[in-house]
PDB file of N, CA and C in Angstrom:
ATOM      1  N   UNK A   1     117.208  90.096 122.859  1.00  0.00           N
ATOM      2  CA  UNK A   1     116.724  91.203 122.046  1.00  0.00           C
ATOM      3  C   UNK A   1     115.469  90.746 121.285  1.00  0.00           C
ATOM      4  N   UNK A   2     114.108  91.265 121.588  1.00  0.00           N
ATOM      5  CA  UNK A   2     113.280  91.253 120.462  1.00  0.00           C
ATOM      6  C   UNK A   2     113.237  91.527 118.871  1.00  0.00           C
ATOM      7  N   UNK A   3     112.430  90.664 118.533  1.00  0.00           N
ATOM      8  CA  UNK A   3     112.512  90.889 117.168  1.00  0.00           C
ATOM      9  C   UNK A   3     111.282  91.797 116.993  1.00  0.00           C
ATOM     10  N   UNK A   4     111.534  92.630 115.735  1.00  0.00           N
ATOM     11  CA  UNK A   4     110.568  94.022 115.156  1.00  0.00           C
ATOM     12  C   UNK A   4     109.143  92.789 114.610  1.00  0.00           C
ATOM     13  N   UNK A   5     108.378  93.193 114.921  1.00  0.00           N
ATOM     14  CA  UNK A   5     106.948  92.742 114.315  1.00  0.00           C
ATOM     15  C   UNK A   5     106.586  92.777 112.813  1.00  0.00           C
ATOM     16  N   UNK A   6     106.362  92.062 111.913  1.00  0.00           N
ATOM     17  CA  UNK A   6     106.266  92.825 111.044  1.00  0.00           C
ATOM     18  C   UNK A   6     104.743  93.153 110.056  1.00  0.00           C
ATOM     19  N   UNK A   7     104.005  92.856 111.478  1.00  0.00           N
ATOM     20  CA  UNK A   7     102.909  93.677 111.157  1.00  0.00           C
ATOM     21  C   UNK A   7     102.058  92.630 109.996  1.00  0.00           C
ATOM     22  N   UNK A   8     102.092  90.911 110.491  1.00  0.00           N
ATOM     23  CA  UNK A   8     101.133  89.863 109.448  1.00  0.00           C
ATOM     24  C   UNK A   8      99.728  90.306 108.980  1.00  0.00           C
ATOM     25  N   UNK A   9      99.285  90.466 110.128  1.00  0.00           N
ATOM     26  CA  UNK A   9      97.785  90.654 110.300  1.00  0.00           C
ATOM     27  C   UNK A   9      97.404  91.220 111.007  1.00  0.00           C
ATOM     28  N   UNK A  10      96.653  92.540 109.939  1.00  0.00           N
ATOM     29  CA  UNK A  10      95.765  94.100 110.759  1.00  0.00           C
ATOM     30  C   UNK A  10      94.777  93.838 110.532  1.00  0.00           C
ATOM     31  N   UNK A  11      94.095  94.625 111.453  1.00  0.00           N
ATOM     32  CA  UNK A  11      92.197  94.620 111.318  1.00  0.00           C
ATOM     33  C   UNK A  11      92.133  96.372 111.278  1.00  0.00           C
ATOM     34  N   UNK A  12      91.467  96.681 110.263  1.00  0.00           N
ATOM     35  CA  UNK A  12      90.767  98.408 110.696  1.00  0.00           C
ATOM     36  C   UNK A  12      90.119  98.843 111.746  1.00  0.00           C
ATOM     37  N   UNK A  13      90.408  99.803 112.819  1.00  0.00           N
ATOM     38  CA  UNK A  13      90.428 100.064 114.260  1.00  0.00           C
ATOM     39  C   UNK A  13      89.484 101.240 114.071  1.00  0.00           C
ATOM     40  N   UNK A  14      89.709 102.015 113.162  1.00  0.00           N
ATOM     41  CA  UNK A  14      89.251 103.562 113.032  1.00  0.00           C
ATOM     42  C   UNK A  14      88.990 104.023 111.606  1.00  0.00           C
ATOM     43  N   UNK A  15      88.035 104.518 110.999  1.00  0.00           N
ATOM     44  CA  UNK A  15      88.621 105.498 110.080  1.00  0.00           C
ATOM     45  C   UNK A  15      87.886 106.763 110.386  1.00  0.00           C
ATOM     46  N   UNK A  16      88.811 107.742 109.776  1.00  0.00           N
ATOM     47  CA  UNK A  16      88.422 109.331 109.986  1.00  0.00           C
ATOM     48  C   UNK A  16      88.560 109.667 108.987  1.00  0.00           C
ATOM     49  N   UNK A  17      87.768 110.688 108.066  1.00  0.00           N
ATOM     50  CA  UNK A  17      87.752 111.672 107.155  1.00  0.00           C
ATOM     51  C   UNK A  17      88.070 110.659 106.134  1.00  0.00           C
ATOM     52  N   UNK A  18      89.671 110.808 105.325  1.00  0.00           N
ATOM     53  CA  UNK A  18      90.442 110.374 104.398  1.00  0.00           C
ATOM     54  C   UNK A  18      91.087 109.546 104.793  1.00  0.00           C
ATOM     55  N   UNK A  19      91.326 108.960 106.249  1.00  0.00           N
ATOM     56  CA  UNK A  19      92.206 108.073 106.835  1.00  0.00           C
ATOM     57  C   UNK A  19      91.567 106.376 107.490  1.00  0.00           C
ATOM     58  N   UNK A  20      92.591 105.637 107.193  1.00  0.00           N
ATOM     59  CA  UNK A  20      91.748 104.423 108.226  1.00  0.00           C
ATOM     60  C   UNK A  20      93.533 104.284 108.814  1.00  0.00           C
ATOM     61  N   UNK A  21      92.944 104.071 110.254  1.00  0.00           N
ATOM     62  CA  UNK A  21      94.074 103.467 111.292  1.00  0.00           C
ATOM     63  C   UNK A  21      93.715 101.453 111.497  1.00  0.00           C
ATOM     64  N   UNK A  22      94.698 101.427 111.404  1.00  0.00           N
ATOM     65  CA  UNK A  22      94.442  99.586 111.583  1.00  0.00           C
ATOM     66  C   UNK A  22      95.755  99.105 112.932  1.00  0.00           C
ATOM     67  N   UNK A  23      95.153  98.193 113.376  1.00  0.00           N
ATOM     68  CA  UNK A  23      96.345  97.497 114.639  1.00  0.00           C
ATOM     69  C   UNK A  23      96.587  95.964 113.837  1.00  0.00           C
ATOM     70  N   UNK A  24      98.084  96.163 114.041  1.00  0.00           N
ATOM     71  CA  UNK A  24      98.905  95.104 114.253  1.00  0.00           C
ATOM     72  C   UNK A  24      97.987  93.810 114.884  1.00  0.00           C
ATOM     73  N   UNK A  25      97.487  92.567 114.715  1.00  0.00           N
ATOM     74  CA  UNK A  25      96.060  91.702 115.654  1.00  0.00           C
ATOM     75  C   UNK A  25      97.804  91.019 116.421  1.00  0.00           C
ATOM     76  N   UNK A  26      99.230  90.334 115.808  1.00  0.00           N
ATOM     77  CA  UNK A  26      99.895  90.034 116.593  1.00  0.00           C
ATOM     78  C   UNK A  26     100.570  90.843 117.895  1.00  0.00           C
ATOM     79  N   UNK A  27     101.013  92.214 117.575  1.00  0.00           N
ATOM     80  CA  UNK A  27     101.788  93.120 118.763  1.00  0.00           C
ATOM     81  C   UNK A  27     100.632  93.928 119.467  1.00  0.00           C
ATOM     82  N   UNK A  28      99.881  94.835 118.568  1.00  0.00           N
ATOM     83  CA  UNK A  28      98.606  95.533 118.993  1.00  0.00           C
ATOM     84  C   UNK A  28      98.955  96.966 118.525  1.00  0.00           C
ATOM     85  N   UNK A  29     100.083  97.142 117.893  1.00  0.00           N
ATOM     86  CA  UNK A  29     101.035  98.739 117.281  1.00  0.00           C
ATOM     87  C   UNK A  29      99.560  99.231 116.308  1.00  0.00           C
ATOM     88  N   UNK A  30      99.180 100.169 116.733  1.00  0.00           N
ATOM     89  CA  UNK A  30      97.984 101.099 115.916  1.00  0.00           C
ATOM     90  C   UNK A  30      98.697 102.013 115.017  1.00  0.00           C
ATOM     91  N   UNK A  31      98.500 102.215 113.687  1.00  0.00           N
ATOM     92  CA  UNK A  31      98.726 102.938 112.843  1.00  0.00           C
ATOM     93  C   UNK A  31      98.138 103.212 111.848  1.00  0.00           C
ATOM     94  N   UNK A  32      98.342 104.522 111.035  1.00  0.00           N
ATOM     95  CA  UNK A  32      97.656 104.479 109.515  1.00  0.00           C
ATOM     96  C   UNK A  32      97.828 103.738 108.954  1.00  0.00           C
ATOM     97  N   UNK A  33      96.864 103.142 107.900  1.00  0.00           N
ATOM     98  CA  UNK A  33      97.353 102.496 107.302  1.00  0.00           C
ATOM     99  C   UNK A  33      97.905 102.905 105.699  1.00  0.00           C
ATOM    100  N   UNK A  34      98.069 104.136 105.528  1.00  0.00           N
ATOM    101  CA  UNK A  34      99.385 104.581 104.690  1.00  0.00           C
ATOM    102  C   UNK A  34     100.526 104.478 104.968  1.00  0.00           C
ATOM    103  N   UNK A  35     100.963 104.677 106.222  1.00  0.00           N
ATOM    104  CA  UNK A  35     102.040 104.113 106.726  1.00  0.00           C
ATOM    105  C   UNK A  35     102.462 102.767 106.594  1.00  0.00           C
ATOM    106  N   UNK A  36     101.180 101.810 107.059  1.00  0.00           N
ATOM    107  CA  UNK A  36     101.740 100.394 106.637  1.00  0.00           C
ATOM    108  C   UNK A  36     101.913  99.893 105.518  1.00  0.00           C
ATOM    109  N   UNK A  37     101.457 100.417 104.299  1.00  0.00           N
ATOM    110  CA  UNK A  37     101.537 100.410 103.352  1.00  0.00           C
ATOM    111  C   UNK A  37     103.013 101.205 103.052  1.00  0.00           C
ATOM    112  N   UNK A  38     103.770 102.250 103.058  1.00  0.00           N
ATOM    113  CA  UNK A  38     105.112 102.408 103.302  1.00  0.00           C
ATOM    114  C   UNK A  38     105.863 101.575 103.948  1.00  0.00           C
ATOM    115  N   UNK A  39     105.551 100.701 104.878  1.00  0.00           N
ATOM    116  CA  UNK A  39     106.420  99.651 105.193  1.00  0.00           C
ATOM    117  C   UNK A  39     106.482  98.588 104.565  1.00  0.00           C
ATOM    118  N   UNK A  40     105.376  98.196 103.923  1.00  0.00           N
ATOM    119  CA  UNK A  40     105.415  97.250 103.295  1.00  0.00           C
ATOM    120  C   UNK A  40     106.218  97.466 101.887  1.00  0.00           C
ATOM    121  N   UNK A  41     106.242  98.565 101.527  1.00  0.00           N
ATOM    122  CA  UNK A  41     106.961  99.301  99.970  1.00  0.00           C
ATOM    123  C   UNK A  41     108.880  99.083 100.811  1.00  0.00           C
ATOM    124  N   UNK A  42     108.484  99.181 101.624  1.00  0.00           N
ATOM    125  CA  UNK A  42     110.750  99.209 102.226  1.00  0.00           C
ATOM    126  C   UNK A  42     110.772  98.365 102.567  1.00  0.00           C
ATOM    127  N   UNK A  43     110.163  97.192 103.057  1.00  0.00           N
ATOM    128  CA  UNK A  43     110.699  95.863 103.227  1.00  0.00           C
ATOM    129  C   UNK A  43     110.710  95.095 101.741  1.00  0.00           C
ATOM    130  N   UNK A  44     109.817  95.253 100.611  1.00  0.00           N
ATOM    131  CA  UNK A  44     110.019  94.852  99.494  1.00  0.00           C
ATOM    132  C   UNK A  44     111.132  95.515  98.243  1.00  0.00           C
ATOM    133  N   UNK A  45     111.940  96.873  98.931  1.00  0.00           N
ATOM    134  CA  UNK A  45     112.701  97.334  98.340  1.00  0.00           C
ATOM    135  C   UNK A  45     114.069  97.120  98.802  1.00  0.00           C
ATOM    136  N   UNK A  46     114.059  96.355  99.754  1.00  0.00           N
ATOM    137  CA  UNK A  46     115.186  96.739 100.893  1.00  0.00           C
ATOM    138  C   UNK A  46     116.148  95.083  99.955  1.00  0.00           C
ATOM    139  N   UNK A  47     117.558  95.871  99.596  1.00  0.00           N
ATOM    140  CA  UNK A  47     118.110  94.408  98.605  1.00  0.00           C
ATOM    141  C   UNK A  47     118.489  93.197  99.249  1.00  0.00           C
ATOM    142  N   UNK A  48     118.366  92.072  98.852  1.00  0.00           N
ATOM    143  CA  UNK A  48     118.803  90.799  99.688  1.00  0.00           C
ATOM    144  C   UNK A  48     120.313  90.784  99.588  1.00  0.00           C
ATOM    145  N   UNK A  49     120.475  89.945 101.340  1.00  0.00           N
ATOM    146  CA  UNK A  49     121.716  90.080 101.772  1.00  0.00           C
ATOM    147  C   UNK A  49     122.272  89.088 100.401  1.00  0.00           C
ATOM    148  N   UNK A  50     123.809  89.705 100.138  1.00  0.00           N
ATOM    149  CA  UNK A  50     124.584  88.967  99.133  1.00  0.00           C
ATOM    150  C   UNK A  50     124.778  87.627 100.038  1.00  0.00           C
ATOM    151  N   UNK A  51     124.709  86.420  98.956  1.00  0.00           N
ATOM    152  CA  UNK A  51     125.753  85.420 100.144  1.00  0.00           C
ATOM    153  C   UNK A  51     126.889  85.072  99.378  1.00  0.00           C
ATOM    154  N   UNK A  52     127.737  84.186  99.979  1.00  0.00           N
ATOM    155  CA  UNK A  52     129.045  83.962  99.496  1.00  0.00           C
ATOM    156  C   UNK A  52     129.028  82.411  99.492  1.00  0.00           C
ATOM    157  N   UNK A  53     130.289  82.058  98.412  1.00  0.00           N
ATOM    158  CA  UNK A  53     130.871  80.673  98.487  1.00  0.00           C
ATOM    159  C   UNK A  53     131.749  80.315  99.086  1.00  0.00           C
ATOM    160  N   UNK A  54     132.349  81.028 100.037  1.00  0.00           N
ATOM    161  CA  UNK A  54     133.917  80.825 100.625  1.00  0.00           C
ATOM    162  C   UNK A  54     134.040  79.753 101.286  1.00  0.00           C
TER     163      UNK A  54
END
């Protein structure tokens, strides 16, 4: 099973109007980059796994 990318290092690909699209430089995944910026906001919200002493 692959692992999800998580998107280290983008370069700006495009911008239009109000928007810039940037690619992933490791996978090549093109996106807004408001979006990546939402991912980056849920991977820094997302809570760390509890661990245990058992």
């Amino acid at each position: 099973m692959a692992t999800a990318c998580k998107h280290p290092k983008v370069r700006i690909v495009s911008r239009h109007e109000d928007t810039e699209f940037v690619e992933c430089v490791d996978c090549g995944e093109v996106f807004d980059s408001e979006e990546f910026r939402d991912m980056e906001i849920e991977e820094s919200a997302e809570p760390e796994e509890a661990s245990s002493d058992l």
